[in-house]
PDB file of N, CA and C in Angstrom:
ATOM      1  N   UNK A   1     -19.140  34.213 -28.211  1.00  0.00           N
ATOM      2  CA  UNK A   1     -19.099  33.008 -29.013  1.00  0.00           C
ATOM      3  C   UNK A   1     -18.100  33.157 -30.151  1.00  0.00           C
ATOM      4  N   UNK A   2     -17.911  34.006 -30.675  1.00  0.00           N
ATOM      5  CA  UNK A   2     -17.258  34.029 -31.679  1.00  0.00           C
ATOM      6  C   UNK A   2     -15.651  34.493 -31.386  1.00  0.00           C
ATOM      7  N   UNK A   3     -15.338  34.905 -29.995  1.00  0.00           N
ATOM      8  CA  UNK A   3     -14.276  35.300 -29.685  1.00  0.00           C
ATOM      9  C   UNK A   3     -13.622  33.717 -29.890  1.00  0.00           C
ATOM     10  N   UNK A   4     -14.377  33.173 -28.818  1.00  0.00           N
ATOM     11  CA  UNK A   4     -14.133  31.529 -28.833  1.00  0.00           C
ATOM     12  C   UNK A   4     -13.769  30.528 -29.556  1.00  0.00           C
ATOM     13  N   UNK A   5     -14.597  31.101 -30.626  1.00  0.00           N
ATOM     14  CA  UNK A   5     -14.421  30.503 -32.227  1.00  0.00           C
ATOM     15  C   UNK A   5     -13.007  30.491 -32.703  1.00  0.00           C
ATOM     16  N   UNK A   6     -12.781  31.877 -32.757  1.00  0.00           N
ATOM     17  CA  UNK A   6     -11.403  32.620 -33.267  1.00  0.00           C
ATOM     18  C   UNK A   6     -10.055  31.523 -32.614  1.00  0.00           C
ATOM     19  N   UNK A   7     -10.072  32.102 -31.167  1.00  0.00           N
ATOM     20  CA  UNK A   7      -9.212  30.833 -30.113  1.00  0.00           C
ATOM     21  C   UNK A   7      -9.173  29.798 -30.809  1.00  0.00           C
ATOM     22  N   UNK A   8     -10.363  28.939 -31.065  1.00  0.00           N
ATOM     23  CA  UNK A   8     -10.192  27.520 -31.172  1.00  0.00           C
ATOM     24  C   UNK A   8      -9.817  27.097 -32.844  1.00  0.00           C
ATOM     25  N   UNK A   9      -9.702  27.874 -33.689  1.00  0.00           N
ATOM     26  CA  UNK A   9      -9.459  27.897 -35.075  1.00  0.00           C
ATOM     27  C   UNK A   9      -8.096  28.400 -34.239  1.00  0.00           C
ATOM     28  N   UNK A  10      -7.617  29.370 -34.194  1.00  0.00           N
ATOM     29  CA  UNK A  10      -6.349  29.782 -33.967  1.00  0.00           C
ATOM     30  C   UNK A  10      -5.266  28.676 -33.309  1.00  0.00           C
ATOM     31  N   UNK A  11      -5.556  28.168 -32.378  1.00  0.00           N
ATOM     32  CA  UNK A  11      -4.919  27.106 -31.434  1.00  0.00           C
ATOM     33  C   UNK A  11      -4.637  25.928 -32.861  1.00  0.00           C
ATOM     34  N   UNK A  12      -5.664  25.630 -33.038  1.00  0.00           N
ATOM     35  CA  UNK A  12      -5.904  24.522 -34.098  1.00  0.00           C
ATOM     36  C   UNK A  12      -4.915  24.521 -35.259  1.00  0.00           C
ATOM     37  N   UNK A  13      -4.855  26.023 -35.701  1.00  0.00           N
ATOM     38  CA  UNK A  13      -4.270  26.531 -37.076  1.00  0.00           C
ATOM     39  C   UNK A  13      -2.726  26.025 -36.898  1.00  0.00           C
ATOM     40  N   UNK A  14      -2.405  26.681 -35.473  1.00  0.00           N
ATOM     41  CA  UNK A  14      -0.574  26.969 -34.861  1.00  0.00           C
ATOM     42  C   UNK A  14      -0.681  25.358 -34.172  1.00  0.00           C
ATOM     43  N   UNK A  15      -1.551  24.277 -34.385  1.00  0.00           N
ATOM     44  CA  UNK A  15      -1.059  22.768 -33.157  1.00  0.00           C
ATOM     45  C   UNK A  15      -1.048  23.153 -31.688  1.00  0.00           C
ATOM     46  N   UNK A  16      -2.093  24.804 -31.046  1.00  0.00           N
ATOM     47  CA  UNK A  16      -1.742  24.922 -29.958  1.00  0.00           C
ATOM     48  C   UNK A  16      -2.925  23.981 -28.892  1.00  0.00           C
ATOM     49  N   UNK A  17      -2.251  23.725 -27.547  1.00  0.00           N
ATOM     50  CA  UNK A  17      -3.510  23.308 -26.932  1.00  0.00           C
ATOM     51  C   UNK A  17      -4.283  24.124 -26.307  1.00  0.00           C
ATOM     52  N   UNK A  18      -5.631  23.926 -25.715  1.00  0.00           N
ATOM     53  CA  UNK A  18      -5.982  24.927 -24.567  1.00  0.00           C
ATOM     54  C   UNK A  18      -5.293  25.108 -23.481  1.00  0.00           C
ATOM     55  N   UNK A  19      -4.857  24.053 -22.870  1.00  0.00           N
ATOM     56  CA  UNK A  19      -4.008  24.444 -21.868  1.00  0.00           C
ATOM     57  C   UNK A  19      -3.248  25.695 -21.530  1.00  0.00           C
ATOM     58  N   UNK A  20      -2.040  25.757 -20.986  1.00  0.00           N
ATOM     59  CA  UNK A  20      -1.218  26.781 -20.727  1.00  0.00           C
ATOM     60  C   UNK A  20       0.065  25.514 -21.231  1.00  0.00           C
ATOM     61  N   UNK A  21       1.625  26.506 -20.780  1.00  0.00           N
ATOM     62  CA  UNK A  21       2.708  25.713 -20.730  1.00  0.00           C
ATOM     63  C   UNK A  21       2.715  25.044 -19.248  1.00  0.00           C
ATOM     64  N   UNK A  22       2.306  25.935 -18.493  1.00  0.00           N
ATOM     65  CA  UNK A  22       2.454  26.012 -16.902  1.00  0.00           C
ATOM     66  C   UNK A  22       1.866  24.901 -16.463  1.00  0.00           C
ATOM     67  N   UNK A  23       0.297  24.805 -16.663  1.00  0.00           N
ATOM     68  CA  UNK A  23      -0.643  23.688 -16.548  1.00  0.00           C
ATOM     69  C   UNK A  23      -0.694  22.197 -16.925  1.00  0.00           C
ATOM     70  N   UNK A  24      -0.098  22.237 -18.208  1.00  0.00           N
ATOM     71  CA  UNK A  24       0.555  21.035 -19.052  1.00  0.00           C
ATOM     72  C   UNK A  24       1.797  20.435 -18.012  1.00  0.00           C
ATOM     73  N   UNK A  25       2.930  21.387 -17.719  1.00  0.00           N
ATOM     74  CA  UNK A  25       3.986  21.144 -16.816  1.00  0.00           C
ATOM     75  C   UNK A  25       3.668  20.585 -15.721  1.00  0.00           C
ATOM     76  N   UNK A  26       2.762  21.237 -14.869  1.00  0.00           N
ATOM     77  CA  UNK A  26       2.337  21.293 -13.738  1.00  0.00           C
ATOM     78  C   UNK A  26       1.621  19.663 -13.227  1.00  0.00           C
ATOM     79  N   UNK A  27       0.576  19.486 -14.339  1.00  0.00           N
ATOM     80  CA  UNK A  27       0.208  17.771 -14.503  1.00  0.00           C
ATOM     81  C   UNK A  27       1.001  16.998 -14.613  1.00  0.00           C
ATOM     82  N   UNK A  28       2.254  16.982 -16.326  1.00  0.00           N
ATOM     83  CA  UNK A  28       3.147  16.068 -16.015  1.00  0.00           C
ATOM     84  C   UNK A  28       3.815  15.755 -14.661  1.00  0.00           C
ATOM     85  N   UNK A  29       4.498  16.800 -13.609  1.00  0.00           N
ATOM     86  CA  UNK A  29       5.378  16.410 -12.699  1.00  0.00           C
ATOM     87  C   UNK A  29       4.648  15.658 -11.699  1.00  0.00           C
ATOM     88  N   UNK A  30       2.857  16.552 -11.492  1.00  0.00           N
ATOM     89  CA  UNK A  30       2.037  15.843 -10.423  1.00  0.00           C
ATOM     90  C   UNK A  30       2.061  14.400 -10.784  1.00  0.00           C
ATOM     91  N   UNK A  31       2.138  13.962 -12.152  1.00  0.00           N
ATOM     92  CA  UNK A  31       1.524  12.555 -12.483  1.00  0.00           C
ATOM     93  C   UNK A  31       2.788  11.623 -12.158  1.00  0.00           C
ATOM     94  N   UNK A  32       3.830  12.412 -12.371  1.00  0.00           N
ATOM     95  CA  UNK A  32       4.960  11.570 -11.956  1.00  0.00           C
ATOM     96  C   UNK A  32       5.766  10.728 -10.422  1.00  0.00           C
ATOM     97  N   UNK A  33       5.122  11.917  -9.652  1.00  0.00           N
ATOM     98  CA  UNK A  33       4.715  11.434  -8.193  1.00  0.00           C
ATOM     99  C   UNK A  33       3.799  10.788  -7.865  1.00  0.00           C
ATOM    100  N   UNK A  34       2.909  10.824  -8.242  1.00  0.00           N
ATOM    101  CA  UNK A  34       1.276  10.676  -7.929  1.00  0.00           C
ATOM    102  C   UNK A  34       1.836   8.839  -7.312  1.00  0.00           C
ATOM    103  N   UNK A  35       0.713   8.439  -6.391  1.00  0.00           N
ATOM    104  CA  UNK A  35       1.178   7.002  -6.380  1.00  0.00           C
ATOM    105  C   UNK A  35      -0.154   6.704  -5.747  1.00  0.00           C
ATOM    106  N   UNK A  36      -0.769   5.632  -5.499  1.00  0.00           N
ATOM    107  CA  UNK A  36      -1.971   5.104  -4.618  1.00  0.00           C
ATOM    108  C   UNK A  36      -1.908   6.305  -2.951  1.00  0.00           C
ATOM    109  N   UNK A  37      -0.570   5.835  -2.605  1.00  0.00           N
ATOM    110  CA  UNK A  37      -0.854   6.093  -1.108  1.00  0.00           C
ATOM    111  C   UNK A  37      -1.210   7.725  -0.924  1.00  0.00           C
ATOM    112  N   UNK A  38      -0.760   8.521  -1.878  1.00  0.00           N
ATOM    113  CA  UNK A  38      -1.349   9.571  -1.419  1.00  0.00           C
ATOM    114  C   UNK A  38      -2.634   9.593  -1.725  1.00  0.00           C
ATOM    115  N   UNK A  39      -3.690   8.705  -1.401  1.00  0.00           N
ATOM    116  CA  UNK A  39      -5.323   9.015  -1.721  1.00  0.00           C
ATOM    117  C   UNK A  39      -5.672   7.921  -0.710  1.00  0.00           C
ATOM    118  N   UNK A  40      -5.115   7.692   0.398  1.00  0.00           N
ATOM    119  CA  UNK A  40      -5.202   6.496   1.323  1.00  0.00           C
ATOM    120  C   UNK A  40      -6.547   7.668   2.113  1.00  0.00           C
ATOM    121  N   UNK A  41      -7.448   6.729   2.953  1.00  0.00           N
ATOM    122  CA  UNK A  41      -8.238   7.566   3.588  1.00  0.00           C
ATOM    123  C   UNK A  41      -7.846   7.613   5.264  1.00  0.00           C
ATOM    124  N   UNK A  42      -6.315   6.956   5.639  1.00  0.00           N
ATOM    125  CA  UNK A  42      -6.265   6.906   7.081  1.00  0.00           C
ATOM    126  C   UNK A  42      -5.647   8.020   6.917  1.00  0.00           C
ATOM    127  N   UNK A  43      -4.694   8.560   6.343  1.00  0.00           N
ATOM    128  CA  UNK A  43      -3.896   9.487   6.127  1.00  0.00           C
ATOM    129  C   UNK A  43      -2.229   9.223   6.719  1.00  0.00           C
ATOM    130  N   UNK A  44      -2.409   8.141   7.705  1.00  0.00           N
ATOM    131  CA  UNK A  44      -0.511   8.228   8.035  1.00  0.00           C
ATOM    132  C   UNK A  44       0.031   7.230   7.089  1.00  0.00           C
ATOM    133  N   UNK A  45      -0.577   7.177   5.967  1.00  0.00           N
ATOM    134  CA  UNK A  45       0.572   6.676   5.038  1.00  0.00           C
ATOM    135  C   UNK A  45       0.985   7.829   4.134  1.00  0.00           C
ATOM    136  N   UNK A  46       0.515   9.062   4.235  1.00  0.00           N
ATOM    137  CA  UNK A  46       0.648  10.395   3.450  1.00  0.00           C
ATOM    138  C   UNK A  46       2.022  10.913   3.943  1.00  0.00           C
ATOM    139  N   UNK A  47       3.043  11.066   3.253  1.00  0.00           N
ATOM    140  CA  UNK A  47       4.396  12.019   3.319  1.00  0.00           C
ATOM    141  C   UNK A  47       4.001  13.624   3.020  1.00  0.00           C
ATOM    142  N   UNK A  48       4.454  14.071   4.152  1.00  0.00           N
ATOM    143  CA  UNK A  48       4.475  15.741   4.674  1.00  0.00           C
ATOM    144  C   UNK A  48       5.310  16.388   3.488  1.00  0.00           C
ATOM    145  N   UNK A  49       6.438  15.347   2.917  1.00  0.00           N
ATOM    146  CA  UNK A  49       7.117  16.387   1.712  1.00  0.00           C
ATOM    147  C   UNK A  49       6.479  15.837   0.326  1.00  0.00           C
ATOM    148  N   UNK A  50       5.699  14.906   0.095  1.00  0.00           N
ATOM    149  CA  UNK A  50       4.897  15.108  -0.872  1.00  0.00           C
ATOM    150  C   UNK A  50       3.990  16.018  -1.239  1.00  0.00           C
ATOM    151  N   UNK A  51       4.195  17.064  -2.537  1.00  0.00           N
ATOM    152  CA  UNK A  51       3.510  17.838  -3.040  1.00  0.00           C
ATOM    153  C   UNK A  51       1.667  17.287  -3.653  1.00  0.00           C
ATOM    154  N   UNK A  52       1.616  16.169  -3.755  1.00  0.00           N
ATOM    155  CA  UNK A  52       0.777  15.509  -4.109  1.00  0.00           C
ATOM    156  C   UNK A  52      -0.011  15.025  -2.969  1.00  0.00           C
ATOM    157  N   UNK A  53       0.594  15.016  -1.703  1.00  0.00           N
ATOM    158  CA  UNK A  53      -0.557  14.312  -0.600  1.00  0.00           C
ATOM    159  C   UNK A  53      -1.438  16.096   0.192  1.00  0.00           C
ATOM    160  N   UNK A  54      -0.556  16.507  -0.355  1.00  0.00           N
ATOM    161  CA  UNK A  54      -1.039  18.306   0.465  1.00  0.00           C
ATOM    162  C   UNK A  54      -2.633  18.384  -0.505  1.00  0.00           C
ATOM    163  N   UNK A  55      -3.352  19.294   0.383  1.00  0.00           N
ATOM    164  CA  UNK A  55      -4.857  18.815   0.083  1.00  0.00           C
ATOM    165  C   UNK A  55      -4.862  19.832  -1.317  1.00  0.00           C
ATOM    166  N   UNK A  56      -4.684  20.756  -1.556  1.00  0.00           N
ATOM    167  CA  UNK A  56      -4.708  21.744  -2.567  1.00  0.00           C
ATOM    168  C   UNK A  56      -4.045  20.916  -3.975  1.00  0.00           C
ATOM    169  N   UNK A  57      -3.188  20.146  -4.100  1.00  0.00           N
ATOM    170  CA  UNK A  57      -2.613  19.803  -5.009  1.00  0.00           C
ATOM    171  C   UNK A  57      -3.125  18.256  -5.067  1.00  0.00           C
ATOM    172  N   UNK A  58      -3.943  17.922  -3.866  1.00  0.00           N
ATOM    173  CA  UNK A  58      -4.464  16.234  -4.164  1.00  0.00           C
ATOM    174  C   UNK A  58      -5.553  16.335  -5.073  1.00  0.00           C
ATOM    175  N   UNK A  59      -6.224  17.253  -4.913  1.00  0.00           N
ATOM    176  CA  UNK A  59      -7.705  17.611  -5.860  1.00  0.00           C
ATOM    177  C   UNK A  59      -7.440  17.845  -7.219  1.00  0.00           C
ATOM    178  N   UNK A  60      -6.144  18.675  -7.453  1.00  0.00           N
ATOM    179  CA  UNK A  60      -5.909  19.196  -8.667  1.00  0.00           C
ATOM    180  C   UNK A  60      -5.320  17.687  -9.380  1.00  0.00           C
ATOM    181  N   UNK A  61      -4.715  17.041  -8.951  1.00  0.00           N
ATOM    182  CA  UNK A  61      -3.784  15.738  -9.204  1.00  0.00           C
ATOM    183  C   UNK A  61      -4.916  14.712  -9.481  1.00  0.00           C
ATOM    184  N   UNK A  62      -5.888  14.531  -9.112  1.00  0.00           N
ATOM    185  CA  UNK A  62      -7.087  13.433  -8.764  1.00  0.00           C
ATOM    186  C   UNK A  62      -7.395  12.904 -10.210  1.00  0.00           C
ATOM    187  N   UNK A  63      -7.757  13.670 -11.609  1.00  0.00           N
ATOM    188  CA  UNK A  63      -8.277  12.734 -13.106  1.00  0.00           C
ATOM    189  C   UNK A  63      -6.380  12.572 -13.347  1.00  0.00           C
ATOM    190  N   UNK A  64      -5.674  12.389 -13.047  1.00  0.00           N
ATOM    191  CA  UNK A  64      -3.896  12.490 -14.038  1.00  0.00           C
ATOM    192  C   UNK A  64      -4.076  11.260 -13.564  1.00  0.00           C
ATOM    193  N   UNK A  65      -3.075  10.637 -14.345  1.00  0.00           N
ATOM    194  CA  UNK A  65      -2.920   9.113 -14.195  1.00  0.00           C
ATOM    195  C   UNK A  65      -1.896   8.842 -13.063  1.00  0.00           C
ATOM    196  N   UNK A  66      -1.873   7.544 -12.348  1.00  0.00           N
ATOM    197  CA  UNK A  66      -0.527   7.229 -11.749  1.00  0.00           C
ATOM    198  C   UNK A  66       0.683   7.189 -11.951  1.00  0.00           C
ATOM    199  N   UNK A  67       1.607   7.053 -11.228  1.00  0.00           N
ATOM    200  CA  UNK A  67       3.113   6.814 -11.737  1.00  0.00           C
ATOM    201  C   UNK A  67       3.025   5.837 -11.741  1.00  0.00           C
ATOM    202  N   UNK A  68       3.908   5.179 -12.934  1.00  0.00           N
ATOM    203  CA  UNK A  68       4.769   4.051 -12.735  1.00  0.00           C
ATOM    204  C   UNK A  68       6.284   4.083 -12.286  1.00  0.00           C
ATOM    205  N   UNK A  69       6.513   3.180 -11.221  1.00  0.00           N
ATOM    206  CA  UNK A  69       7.848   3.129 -10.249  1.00  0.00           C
ATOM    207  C   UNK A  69       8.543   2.018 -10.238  1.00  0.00           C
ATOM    208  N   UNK A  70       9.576   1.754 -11.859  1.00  0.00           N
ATOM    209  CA  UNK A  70       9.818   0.570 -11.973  1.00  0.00           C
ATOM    210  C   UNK A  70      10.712  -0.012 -10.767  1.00  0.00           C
ATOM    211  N   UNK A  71      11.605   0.999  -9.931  1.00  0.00           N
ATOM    212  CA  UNK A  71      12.410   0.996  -9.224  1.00  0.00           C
ATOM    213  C   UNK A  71      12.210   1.449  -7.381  1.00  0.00           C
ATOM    214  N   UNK A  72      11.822   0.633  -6.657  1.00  0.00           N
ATOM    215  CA  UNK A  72      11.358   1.258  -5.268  1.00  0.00           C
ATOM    216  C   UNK A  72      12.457   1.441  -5.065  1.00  0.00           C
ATOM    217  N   UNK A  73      12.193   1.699  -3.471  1.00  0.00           N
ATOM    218  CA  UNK A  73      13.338   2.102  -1.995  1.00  0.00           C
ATOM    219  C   UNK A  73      12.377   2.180  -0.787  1.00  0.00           C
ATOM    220  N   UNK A  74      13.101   1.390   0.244  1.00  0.00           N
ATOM    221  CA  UNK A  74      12.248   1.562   1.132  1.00  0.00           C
ATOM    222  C   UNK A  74      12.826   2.819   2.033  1.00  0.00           C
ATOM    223  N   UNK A  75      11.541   3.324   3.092  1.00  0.00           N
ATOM    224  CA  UNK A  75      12.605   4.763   4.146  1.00  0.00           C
ATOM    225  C   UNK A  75      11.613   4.378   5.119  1.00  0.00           C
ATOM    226  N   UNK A  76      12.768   4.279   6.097  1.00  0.00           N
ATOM    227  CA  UNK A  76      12.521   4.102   7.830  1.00  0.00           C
ATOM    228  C   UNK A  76      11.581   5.365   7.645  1.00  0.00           C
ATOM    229  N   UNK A  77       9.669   4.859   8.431  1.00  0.00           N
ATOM    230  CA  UNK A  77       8.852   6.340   8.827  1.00  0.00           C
ATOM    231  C   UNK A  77       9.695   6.739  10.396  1.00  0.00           C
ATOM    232  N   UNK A  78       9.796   6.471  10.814  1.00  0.00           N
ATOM    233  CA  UNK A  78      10.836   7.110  12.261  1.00  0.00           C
ATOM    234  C   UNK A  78      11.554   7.699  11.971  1.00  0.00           C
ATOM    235  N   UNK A  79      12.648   7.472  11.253  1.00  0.00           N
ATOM    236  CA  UNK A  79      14.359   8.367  10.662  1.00  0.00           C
ATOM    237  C   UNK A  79      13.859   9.320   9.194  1.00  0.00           C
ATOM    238  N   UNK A  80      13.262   8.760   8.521  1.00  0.00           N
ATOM    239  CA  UNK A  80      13.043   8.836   7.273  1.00  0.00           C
ATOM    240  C   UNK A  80      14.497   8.970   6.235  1.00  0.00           C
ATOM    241  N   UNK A  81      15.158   7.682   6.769  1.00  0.00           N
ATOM    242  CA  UNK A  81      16.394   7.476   6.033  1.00  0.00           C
ATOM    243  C   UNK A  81      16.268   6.635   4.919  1.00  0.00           C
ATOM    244  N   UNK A  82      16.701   6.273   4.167  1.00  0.00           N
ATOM    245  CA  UNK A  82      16.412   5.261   3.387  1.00  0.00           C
ATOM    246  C   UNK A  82      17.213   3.920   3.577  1.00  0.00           C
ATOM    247  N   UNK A  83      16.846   2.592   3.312  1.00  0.00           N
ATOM    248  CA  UNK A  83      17.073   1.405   4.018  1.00  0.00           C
ATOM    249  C   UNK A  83      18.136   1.014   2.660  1.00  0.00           C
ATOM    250  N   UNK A  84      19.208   0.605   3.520  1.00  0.00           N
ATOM    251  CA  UNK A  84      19.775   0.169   2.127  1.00  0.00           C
ATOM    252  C   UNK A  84      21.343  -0.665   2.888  1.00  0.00           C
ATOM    253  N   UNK A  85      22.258  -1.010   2.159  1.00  0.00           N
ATOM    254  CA  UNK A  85      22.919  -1.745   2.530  1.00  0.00           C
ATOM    255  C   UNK A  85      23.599  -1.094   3.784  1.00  0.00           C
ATOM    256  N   UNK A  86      24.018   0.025   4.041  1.00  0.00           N
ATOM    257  CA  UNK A  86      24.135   0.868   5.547  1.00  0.00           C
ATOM    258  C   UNK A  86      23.512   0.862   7.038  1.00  0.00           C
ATOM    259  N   UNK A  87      22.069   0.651   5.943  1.00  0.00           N
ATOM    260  CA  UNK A  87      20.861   0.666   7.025  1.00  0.00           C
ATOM    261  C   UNK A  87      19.453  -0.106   6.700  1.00  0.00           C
ATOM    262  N   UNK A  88      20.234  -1.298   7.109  1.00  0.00           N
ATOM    263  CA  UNK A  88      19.075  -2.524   6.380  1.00  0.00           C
ATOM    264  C   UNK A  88      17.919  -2.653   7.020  1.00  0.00           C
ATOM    265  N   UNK A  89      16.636  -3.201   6.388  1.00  0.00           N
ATOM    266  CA  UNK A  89      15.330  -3.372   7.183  1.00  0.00           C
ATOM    267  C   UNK A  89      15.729  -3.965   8.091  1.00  0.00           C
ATOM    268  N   UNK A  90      15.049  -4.081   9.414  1.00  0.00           N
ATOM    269  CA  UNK A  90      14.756  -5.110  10.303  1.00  0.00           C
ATOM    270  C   UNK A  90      13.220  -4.983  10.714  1.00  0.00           C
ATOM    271  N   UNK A  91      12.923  -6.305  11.297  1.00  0.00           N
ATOM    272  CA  UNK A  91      11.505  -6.282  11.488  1.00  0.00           C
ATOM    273  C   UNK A  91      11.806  -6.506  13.003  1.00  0.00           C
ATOM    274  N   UNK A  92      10.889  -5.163  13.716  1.00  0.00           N
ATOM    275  CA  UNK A  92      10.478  -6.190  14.821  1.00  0.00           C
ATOM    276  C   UNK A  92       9.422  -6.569  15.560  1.00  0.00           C
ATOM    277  N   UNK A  93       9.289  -7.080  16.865  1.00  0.00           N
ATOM    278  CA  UNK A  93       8.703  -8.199  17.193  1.00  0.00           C
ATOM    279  C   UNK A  93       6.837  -7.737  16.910  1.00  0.00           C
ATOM    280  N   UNK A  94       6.315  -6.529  16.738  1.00  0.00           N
ATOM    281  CA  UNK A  94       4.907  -6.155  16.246  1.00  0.00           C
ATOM    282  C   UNK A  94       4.992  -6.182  14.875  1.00  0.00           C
ATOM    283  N   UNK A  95       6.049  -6.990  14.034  1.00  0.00           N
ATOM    284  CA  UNK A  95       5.650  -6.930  12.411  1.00  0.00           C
ATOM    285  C   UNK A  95       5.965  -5.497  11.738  1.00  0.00           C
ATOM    286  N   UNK A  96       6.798  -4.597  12.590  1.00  0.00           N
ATOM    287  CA  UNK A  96       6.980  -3.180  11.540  1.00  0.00           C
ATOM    288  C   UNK A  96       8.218  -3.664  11.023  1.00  0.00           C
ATOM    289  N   UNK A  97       8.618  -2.888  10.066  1.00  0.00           N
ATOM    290  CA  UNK A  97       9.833  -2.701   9.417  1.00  0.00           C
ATOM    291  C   UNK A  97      10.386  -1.387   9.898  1.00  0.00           C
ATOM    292  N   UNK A  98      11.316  -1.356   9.965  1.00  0.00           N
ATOM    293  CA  UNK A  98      12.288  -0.290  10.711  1.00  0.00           C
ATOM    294  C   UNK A  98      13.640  -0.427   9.949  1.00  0.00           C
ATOM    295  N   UNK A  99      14.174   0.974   9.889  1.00  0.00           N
ATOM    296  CA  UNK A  99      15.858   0.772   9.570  1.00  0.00           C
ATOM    297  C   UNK A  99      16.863   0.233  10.526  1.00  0.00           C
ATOM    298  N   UNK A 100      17.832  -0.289  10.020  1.00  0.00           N
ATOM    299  CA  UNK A 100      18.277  -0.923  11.819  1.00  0.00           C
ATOM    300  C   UNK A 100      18.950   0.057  12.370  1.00  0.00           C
ATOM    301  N   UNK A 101      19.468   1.432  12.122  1.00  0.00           N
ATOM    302  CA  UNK A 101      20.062   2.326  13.317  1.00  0.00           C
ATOM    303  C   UNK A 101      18.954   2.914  14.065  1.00  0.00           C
ATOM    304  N   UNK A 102      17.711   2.172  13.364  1.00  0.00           N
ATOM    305  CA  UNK A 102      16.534   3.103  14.199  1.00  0.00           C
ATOM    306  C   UNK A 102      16.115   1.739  15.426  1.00  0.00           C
ATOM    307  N   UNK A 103      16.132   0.990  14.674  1.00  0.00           N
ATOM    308  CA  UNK A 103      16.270  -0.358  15.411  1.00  0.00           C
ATOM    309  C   UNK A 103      16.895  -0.150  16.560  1.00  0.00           C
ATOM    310  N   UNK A 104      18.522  -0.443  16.503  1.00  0.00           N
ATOM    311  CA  UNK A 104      18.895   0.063  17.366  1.00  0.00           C
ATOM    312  C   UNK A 104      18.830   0.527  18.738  1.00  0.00           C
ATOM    313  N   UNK A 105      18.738   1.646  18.025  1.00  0.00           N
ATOM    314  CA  UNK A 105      18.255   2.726  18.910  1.00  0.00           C
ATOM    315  C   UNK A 105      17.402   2.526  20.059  1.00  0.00           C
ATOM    316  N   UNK A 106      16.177   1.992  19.023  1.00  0.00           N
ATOM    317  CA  UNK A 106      14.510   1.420  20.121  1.00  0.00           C
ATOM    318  C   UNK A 106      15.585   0.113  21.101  1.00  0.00           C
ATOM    319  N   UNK A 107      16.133  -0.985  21.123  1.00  0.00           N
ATOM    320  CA  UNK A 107      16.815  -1.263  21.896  1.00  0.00           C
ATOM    321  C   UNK A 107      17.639  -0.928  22.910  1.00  0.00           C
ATOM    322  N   UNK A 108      18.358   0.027  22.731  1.00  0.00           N
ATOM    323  CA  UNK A 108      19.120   0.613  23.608  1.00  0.00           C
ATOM    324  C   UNK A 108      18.168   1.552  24.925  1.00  0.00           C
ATOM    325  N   UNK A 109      17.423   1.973  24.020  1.00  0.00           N
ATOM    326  CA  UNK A 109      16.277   3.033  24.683  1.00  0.00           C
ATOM    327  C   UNK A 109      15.365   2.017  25.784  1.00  0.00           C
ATOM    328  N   UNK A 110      14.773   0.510  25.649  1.00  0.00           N
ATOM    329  CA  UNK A 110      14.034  -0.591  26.060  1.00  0.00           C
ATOM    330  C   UNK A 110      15.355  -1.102  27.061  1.00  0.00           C
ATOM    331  N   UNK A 111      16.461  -1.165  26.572  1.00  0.00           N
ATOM    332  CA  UNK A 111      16.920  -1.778  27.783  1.00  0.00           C
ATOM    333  C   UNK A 111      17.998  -0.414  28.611  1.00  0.00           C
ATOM    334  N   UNK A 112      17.526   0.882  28.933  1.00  0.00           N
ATOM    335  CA  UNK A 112      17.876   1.746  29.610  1.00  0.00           C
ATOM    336  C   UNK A 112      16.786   1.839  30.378  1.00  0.00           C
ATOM    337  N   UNK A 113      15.090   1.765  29.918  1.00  0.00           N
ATOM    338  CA  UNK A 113      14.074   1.902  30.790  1.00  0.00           C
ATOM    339  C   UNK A 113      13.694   0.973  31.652  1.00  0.00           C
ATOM    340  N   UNK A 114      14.439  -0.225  31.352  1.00  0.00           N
ATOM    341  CA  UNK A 114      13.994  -2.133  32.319  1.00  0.00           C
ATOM    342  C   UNK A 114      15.441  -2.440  32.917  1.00  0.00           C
ATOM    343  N   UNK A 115      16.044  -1.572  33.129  1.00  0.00           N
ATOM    344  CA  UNK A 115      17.047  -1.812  33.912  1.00  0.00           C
ATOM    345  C   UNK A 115      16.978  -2.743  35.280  1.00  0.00           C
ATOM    346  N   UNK A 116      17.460  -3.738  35.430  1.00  0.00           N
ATOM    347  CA  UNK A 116      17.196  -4.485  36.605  1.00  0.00           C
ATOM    348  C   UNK A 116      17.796  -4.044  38.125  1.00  0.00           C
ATOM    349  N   UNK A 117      16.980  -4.042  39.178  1.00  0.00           N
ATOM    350  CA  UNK A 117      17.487  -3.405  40.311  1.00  0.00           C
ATOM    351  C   UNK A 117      17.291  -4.567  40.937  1.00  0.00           C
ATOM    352  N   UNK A 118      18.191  -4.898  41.285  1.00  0.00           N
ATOM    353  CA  UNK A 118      18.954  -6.451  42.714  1.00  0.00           C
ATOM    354  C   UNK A 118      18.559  -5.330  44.416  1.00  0.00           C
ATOM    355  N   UNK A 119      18.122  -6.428  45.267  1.00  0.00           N
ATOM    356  CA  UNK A 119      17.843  -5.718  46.129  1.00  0.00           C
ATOM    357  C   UNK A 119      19.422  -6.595  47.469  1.00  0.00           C
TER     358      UNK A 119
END
């Protein structure tokens, strides 16, 4: 108890927190990613290179607040390119959004497999 004491007068004396530097750091960057979808319960809206959707760092991330993202971007889940004047959304005919070289692509691929054979 009194070790404790000492700490918390000491911290207090110098403006220190309990924290660490590491821990303090470690929250800010999580909070800066952090967004709804990584806490989705289907899970395929979770990104594999998000540090925040990985289960070890979702728990630790869980009381930090959200980001705010004044600025989106959308990214093709197929390519995982980002959609932009190069590679604009397209929607198709089931309502997804897709990049269009991925677009594309699914076309070329649909009309190589329905190839018409004349007898």
């Amino acid at each position: 108890m009194l070790i404790q004491q000492f700490r918390y007068d000491n911290y207090r004396l110098h403006q220190l927190g309990n924290n660490s530097v590491f821990t303090i750091t470690l929250q800010a960057g999580l909070s800066a990613i952090k967004t709804p979808q990584c806490y989705k319960e289907d899970g395929s809206s979770k990104n594999p290179d998000c540090p925040v959707c990985s289960k070890s760092l979702n728990k630790l991330a869980q009381p930090l607040p959200m980001a705010h993202c004044a600025n989106s971007r959308l990214v093709c889940k197929i390519s995982g390119d980002v959609m932009n004047e190069n590679n604009p959304p397209m929607m198709l005919p089931n309502g997804y959004v897709y990049g269009y070289n991925v677009s594309v692509g699914v076309n070329d691929l649909v009309k190589a497999k329905t190839a018409v054979v004349r007898i």
